[in-house]
PDB file of N, CA and C in Angstrom:
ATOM      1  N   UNK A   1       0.841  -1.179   0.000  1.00  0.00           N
ATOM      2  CA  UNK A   1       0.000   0.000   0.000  1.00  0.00           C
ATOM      3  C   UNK A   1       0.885   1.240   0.000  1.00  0.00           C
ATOM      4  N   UNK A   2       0.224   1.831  -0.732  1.00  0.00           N
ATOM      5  CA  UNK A   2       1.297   3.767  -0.572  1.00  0.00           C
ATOM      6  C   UNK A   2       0.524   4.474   0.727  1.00  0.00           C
ATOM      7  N   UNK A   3       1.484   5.596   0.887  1.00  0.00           N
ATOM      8  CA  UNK A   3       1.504   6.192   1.745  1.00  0.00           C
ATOM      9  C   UNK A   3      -0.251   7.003   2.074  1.00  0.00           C
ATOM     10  N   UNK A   4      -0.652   7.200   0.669  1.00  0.00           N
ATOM     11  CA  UNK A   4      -1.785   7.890   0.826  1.00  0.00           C
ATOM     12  C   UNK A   4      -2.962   7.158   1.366  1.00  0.00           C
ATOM     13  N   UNK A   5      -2.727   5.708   0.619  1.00  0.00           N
ATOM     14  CA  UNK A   5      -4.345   4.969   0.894  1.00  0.00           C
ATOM     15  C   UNK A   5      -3.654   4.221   2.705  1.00  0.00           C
ATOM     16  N   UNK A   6      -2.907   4.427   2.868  1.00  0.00           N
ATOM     17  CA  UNK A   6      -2.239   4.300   4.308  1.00  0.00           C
ATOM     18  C   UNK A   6      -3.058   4.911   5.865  1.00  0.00           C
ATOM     19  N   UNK A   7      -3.047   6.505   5.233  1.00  0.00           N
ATOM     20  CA  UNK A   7      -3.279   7.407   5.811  1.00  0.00           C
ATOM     21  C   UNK A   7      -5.136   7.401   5.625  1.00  0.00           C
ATOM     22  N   UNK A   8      -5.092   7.202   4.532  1.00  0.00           N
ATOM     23  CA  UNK A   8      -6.758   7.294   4.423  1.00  0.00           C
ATOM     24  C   UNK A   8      -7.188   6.091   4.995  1.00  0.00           C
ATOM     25  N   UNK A   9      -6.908   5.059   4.989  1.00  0.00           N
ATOM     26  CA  UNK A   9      -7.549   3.680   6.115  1.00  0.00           C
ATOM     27  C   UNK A   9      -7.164   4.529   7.486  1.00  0.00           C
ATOM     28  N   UNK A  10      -6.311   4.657   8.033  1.00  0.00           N
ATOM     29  CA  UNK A  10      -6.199   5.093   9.286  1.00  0.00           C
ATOM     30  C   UNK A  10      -7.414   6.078   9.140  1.00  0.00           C
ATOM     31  N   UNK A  11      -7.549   6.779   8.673  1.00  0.00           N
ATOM     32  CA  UNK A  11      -7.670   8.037   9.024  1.00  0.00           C
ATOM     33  C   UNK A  11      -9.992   7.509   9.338  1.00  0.00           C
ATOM     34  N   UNK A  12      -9.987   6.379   8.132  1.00  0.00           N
ATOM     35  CA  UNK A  12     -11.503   5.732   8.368  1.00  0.00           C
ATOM     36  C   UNK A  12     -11.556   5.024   9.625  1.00  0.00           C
ATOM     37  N   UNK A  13     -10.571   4.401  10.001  1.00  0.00           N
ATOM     38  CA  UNK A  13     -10.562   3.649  11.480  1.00  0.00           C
ATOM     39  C   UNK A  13     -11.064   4.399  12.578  1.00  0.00           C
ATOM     40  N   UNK A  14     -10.408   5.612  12.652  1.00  0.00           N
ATOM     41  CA  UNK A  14     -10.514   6.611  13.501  1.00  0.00           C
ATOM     42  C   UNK A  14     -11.855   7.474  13.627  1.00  0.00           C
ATOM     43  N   UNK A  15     -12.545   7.510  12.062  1.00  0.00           N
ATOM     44  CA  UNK A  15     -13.731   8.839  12.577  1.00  0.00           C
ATOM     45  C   UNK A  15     -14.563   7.202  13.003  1.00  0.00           C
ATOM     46  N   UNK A  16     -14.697   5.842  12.280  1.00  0.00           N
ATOM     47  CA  UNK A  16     -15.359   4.817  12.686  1.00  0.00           C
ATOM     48  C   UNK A  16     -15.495   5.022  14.348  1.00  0.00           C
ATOM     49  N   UNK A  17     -14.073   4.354  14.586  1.00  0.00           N
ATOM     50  CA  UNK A  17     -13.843   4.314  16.437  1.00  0.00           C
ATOM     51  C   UNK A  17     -14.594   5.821  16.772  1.00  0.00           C
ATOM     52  N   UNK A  18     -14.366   6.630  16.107  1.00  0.00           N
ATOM     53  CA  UNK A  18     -15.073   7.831  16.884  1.00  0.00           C
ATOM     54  C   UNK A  18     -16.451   7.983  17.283  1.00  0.00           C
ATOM     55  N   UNK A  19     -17.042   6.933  15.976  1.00  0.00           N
ATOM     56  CA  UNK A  19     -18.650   7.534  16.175  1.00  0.00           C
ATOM     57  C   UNK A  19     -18.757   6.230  17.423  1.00  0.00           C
ATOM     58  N   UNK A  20     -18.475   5.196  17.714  1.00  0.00           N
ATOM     59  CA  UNK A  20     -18.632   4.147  18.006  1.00  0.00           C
ATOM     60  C   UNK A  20     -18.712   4.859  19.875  1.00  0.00           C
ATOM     61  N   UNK A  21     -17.563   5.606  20.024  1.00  0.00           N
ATOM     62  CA  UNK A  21     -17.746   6.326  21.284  1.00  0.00           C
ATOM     63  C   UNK A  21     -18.355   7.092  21.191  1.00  0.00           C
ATOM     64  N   UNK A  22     -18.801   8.391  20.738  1.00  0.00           N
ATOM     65  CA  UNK A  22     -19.861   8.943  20.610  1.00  0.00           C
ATOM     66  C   UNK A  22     -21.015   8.273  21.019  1.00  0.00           C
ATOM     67  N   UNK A  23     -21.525   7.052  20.194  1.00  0.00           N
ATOM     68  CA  UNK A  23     -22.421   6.361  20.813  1.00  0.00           C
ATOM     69  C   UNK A  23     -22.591   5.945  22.264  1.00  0.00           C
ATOM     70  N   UNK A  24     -21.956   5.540  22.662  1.00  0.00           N
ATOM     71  CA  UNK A  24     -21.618   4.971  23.799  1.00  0.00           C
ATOM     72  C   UNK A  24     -21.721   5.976  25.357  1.00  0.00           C
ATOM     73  N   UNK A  25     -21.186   7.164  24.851  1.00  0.00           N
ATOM     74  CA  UNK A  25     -21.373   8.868  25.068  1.00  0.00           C
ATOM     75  C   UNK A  25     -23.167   8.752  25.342  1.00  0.00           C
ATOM     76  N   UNK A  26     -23.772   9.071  24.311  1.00  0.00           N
ATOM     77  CA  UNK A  26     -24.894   9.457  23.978  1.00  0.00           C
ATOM     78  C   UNK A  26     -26.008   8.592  25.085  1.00  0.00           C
ATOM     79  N   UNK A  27     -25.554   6.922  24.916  1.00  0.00           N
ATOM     80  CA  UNK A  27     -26.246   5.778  25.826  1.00  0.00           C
ATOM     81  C   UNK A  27     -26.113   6.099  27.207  1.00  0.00           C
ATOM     82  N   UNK A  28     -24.894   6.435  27.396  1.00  0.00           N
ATOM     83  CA  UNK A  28     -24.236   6.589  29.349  1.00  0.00           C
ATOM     84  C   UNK A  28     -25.419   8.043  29.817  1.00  0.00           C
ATOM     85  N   UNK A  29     -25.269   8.954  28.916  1.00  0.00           N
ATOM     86  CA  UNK A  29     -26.156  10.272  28.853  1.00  0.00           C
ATOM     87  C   UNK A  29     -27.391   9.771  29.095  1.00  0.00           C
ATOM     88  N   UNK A  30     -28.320   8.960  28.160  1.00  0.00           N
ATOM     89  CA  UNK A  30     -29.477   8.686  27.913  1.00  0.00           C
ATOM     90  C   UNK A  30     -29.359   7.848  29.573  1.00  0.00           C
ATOM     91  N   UNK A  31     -28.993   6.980  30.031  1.00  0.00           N
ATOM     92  CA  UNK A  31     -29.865   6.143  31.016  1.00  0.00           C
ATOM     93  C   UNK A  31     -29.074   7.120  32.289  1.00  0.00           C
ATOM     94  N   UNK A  32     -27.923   7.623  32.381  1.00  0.00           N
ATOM     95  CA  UNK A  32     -28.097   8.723  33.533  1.00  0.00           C
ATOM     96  C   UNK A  32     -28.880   9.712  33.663  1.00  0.00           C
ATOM     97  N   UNK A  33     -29.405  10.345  32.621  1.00  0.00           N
ATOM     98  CA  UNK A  33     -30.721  11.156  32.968  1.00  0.00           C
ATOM     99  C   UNK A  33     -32.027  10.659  33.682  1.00  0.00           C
ATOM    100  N   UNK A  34     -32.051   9.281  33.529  1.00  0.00           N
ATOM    101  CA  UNK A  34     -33.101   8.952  34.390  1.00  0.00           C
ATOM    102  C   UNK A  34     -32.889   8.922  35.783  1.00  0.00           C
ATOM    103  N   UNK A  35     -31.596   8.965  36.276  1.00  0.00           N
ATOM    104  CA  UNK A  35     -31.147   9.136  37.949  1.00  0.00           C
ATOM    105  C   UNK A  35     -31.888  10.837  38.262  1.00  0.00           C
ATOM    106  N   UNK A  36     -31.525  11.633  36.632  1.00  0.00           N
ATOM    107  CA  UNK A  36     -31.653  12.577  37.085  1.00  0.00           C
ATOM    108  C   UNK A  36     -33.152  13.517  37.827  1.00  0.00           C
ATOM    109  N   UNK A  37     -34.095  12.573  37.649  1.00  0.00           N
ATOM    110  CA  UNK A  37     -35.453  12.756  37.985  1.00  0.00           C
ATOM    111  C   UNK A  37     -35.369  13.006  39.764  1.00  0.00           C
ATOM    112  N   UNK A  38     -34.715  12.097  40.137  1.00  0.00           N
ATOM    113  CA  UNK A  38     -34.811  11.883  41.848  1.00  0.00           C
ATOM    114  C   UNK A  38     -33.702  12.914  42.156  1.00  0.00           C
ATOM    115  N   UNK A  39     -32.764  12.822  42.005  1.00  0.00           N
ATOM    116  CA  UNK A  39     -31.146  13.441  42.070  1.00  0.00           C
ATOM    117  C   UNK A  39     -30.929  14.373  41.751  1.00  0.00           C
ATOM    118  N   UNK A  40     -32.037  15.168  40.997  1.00  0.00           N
ATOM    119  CA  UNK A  40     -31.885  16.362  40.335  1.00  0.00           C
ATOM    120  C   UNK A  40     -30.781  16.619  38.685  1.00  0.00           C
ATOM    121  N   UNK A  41     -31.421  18.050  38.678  1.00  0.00           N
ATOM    122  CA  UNK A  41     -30.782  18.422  36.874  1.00  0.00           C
ATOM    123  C   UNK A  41     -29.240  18.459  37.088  1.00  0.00           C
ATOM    124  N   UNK A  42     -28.762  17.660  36.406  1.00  0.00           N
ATOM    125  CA  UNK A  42     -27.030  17.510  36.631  1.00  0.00           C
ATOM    126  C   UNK A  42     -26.641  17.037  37.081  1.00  0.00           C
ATOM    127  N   UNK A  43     -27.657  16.214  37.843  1.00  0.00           N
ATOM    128  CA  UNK A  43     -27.275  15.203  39.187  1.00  0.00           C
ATOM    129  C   UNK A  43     -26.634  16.317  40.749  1.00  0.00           C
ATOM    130  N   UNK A  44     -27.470  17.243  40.594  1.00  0.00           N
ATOM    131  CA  UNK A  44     -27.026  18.233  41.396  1.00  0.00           C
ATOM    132  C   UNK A  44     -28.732  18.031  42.330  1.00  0.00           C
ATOM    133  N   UNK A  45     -28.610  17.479  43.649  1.00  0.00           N
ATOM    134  CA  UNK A  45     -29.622  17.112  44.418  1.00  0.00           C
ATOM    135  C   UNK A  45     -30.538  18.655  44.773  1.00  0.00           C
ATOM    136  N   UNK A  46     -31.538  18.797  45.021  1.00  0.00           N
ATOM    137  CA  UNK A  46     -32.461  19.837  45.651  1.00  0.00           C
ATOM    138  C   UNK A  46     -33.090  19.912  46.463  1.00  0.00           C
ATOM    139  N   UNK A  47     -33.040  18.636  47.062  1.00  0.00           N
ATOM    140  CA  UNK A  47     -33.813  18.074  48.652  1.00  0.00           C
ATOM    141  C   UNK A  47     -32.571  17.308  49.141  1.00  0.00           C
ATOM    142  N   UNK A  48     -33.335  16.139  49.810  1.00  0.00           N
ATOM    143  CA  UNK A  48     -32.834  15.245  50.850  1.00  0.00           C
ATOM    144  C   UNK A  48     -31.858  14.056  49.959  1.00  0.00           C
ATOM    145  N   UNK A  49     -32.125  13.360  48.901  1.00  0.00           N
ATOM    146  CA  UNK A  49     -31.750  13.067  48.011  1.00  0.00           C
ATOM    147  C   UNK A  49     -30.079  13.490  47.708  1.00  0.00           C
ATOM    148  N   UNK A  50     -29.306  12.112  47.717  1.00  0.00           N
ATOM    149  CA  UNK A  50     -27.725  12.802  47.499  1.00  0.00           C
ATOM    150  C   UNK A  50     -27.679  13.460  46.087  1.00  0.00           C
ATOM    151  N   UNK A  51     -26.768  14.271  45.920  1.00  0.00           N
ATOM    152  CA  UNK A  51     -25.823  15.000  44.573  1.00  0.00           C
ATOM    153  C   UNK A  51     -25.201  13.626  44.083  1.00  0.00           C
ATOM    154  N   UNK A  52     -25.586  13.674  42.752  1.00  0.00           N
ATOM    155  CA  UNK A  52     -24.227  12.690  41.700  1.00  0.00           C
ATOM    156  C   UNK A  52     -23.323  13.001  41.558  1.00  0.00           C
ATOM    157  N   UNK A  53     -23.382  14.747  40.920  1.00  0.00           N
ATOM    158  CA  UNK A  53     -22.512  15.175  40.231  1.00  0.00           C
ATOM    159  C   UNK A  53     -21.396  15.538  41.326  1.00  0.00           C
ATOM    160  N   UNK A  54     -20.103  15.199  40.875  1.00  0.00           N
ATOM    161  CA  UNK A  54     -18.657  15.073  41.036  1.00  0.00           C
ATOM    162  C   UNK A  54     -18.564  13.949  42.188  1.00  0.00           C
ATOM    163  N   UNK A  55     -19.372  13.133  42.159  1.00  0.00           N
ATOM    164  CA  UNK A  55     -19.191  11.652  43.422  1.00  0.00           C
ATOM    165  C   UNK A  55     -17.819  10.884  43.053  1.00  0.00           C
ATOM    166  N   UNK A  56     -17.567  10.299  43.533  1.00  0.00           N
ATOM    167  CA  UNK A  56     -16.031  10.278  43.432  1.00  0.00           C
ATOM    168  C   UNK A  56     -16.898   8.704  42.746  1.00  0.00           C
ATOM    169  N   UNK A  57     -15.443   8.588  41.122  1.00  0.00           N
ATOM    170  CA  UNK A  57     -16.286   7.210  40.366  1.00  0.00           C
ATOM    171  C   UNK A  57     -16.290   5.954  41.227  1.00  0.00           C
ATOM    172  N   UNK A  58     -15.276   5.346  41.988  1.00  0.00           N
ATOM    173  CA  UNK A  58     -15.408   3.989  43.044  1.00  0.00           C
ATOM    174  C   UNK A  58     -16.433   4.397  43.910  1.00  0.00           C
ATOM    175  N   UNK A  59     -16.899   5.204  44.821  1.00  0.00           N
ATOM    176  CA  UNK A  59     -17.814   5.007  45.476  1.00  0.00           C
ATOM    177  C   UNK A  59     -19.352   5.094  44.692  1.00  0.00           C
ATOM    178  N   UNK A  60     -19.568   5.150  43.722  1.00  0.00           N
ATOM    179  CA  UNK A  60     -20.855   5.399  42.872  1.00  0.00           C
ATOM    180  C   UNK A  60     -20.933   4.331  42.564  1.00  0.00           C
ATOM    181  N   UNK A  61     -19.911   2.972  42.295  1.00  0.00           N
ATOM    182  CA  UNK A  61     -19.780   1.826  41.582  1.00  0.00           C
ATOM    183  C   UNK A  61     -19.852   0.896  42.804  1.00  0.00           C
ATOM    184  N   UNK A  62     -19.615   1.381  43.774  1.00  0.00           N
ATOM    185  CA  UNK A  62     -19.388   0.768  44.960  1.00  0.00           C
ATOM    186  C   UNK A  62     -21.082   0.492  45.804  1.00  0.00           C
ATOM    187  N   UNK A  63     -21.405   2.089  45.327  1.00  0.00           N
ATOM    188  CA  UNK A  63     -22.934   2.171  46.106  1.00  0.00           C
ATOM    189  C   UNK A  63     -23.912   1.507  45.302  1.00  0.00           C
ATOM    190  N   UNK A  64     -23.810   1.278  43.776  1.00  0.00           N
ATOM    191  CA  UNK A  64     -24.621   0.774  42.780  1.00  0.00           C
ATOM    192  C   UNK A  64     -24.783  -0.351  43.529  1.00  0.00           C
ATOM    193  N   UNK A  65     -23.480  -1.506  43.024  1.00  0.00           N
ATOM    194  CA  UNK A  65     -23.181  -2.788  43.740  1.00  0.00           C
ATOM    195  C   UNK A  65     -23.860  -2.883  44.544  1.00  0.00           C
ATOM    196  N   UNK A  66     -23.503  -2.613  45.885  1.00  0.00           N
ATOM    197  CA  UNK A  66     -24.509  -2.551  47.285  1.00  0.00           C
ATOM    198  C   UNK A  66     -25.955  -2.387  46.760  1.00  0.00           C
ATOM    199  N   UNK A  67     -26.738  -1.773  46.035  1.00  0.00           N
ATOM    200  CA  UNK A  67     -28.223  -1.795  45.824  1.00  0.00           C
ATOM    201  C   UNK A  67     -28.541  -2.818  45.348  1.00  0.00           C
ATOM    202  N   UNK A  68     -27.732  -2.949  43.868  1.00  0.00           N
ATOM    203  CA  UNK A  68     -28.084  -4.318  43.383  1.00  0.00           C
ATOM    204  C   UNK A  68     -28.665  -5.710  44.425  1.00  0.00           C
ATOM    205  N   UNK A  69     -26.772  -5.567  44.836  1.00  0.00           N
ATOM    206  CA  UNK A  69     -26.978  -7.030  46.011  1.00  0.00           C
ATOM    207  C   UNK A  69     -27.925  -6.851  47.146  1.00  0.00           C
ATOM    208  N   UNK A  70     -28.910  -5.670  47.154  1.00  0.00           N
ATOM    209  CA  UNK A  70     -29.736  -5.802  48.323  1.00  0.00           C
ATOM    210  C   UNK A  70     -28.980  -5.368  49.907  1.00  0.00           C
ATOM    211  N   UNK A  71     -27.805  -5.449  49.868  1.00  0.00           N
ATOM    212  CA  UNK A  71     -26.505  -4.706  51.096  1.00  0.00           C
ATOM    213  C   UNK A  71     -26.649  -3.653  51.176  1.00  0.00           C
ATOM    214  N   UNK A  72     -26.932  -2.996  50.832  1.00  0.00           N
ATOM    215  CA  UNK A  72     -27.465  -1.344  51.099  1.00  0.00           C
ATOM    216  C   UNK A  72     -28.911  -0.924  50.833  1.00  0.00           C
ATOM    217  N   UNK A  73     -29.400  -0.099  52.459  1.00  0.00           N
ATOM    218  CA  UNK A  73     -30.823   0.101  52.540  1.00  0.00           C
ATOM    219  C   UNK A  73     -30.920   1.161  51.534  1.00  0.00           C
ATOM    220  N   UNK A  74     -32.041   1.158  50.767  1.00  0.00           N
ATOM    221  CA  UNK A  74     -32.834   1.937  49.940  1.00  0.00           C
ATOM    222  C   UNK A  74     -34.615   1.841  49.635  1.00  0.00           C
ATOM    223  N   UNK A  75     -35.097   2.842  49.338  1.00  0.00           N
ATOM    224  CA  UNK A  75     -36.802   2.205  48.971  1.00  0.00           C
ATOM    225  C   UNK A  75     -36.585   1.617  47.463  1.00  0.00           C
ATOM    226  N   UNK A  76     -35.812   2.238  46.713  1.00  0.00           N
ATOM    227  CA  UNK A  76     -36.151   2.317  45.131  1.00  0.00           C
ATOM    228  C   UNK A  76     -34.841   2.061  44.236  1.00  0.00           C
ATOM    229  N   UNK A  77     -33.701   2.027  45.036  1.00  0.00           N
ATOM    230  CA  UNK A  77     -32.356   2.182  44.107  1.00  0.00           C
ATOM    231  C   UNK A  77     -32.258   0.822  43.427  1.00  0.00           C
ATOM    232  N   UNK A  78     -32.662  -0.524  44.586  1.00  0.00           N
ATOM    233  CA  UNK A  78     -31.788  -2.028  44.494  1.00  0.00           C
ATOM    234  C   UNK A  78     -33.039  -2.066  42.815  1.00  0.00           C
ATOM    235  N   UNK A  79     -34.009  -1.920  42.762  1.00  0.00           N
ATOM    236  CA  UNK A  79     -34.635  -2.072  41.488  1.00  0.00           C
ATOM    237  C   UNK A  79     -33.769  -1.225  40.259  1.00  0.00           C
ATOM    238  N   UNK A  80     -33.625   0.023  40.182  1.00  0.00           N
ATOM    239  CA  UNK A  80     -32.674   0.773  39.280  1.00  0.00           C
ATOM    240  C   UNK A  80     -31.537  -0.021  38.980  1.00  0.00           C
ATOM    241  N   UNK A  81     -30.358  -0.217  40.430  1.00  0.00           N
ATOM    242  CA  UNK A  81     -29.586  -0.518  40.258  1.00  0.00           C
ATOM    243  C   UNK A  81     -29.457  -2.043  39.401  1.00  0.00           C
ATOM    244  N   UNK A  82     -30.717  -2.802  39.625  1.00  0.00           N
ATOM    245  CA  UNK A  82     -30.817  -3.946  38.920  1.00  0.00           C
ATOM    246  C   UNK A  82     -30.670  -3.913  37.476  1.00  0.00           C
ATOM    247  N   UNK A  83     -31.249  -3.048  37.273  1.00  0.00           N
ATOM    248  CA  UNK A  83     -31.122  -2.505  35.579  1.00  0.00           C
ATOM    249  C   UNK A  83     -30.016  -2.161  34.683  1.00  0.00           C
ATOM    250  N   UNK A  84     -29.342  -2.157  35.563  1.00  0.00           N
ATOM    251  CA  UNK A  84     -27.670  -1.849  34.124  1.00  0.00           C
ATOM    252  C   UNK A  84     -26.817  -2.910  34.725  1.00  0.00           C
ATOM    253  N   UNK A  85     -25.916  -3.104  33.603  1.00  0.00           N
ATOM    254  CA  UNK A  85     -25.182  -3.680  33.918  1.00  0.00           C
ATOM    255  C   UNK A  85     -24.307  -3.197  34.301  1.00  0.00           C
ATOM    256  N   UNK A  86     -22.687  -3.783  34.431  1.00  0.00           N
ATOM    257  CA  UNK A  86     -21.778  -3.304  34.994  1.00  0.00           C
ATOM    258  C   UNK A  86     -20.820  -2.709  34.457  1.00  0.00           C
ATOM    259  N   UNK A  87     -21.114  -2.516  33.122  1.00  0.00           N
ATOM    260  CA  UNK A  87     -20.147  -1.291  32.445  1.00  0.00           C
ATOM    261  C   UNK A  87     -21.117  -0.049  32.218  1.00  0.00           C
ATOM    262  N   UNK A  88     -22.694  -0.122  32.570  1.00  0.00           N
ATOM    263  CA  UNK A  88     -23.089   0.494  32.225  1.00  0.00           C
ATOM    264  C   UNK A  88     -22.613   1.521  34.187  1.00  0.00           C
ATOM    265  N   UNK A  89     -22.880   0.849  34.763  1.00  0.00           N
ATOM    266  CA  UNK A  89     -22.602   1.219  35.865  1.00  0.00           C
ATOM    267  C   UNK A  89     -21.109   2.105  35.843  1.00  0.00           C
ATOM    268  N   UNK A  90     -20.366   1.968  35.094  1.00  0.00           N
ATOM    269  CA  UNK A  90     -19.067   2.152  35.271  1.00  0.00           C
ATOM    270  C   UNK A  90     -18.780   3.338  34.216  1.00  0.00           C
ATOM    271  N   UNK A  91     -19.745   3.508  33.335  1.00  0.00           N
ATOM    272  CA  UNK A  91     -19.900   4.603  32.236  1.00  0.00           C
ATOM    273  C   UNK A  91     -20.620   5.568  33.111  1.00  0.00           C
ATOM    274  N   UNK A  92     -21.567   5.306  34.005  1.00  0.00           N
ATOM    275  CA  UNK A  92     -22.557   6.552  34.678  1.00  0.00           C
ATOM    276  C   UNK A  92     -21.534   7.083  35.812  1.00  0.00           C
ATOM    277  N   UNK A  93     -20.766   6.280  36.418  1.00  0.00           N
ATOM    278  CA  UNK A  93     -19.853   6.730  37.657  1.00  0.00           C
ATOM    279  C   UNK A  93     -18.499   7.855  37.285  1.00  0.00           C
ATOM    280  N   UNK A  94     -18.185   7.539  35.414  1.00  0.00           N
ATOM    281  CA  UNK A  94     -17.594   8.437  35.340  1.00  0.00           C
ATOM    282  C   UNK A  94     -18.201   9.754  34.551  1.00  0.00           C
ATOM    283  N   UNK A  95     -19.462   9.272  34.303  1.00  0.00           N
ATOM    284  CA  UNK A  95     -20.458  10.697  33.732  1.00  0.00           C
ATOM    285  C   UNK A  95     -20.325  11.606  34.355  1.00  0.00           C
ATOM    286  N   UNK A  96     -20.772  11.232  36.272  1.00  0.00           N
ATOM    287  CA  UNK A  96     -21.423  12.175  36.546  1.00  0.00           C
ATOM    288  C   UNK A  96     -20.039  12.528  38.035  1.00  0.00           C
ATOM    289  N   UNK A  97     -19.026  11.222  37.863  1.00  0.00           N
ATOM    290  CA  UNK A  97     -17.545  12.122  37.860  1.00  0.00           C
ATOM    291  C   UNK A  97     -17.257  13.698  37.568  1.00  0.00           C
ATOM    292  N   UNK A  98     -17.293  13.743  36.516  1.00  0.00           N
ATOM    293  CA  UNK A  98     -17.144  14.752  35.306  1.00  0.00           C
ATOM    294  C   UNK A  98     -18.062  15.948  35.794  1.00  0.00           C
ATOM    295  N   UNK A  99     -19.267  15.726  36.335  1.00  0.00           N
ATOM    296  CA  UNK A  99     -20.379  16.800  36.368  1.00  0.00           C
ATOM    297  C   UNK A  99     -20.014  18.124  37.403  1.00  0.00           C
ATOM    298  N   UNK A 100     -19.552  18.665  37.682  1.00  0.00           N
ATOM    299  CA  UNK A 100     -19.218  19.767  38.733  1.00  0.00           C
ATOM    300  C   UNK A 100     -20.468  21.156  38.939  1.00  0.00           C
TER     301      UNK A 100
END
């Protein structure tokens, strides 16, 4: 192969891999907004209800876990938390990481 059609495969790999995260972006977005109903806009709490935004990512992954397994008291989380899996869990912990 020459140098050009070289650069142009790379260069398709890359916007590919790009949209592929993007997606992935877009999904972590889409099912953390539904925390955001209880937790507030941004994951920034307005009552009694903890703040998401900037939770440190191990303890968010840590507290999920615990709901799931029923080890941590909640009325409503261990059902949520039942619902994703564990990368999805691990995509929302650094979402709302990020959120300040």
């Amino acid at each position: 192969m020459n140098k050009k059609t070289t650069l142009a495969c790379a260069g398709f790999v890359g916007l590919a891999l790009s949209g592929i995260a993007g997606a992935a972006d877009i999904h972590t977005q889409s099912i953390a907004s539904t925390c955001m109903s209880c937790h507030g806009p941004g994951g920034k709490s307005q009552g009694t209800i903890p703040s998401l935004a900037g939770l440190d990512k191990d303890y968010f992954v840590k507290s999920m876990k615990e709901f799931k397994a029923g080890t941590r008291a909640a009325s409503i989380m261990k059902r949520h938390a039942s619902g994703y899996t564990d990368a999805e869990v691990e995509a929302m912990a650094a979402y709302f990481a990020s959120l300040k």
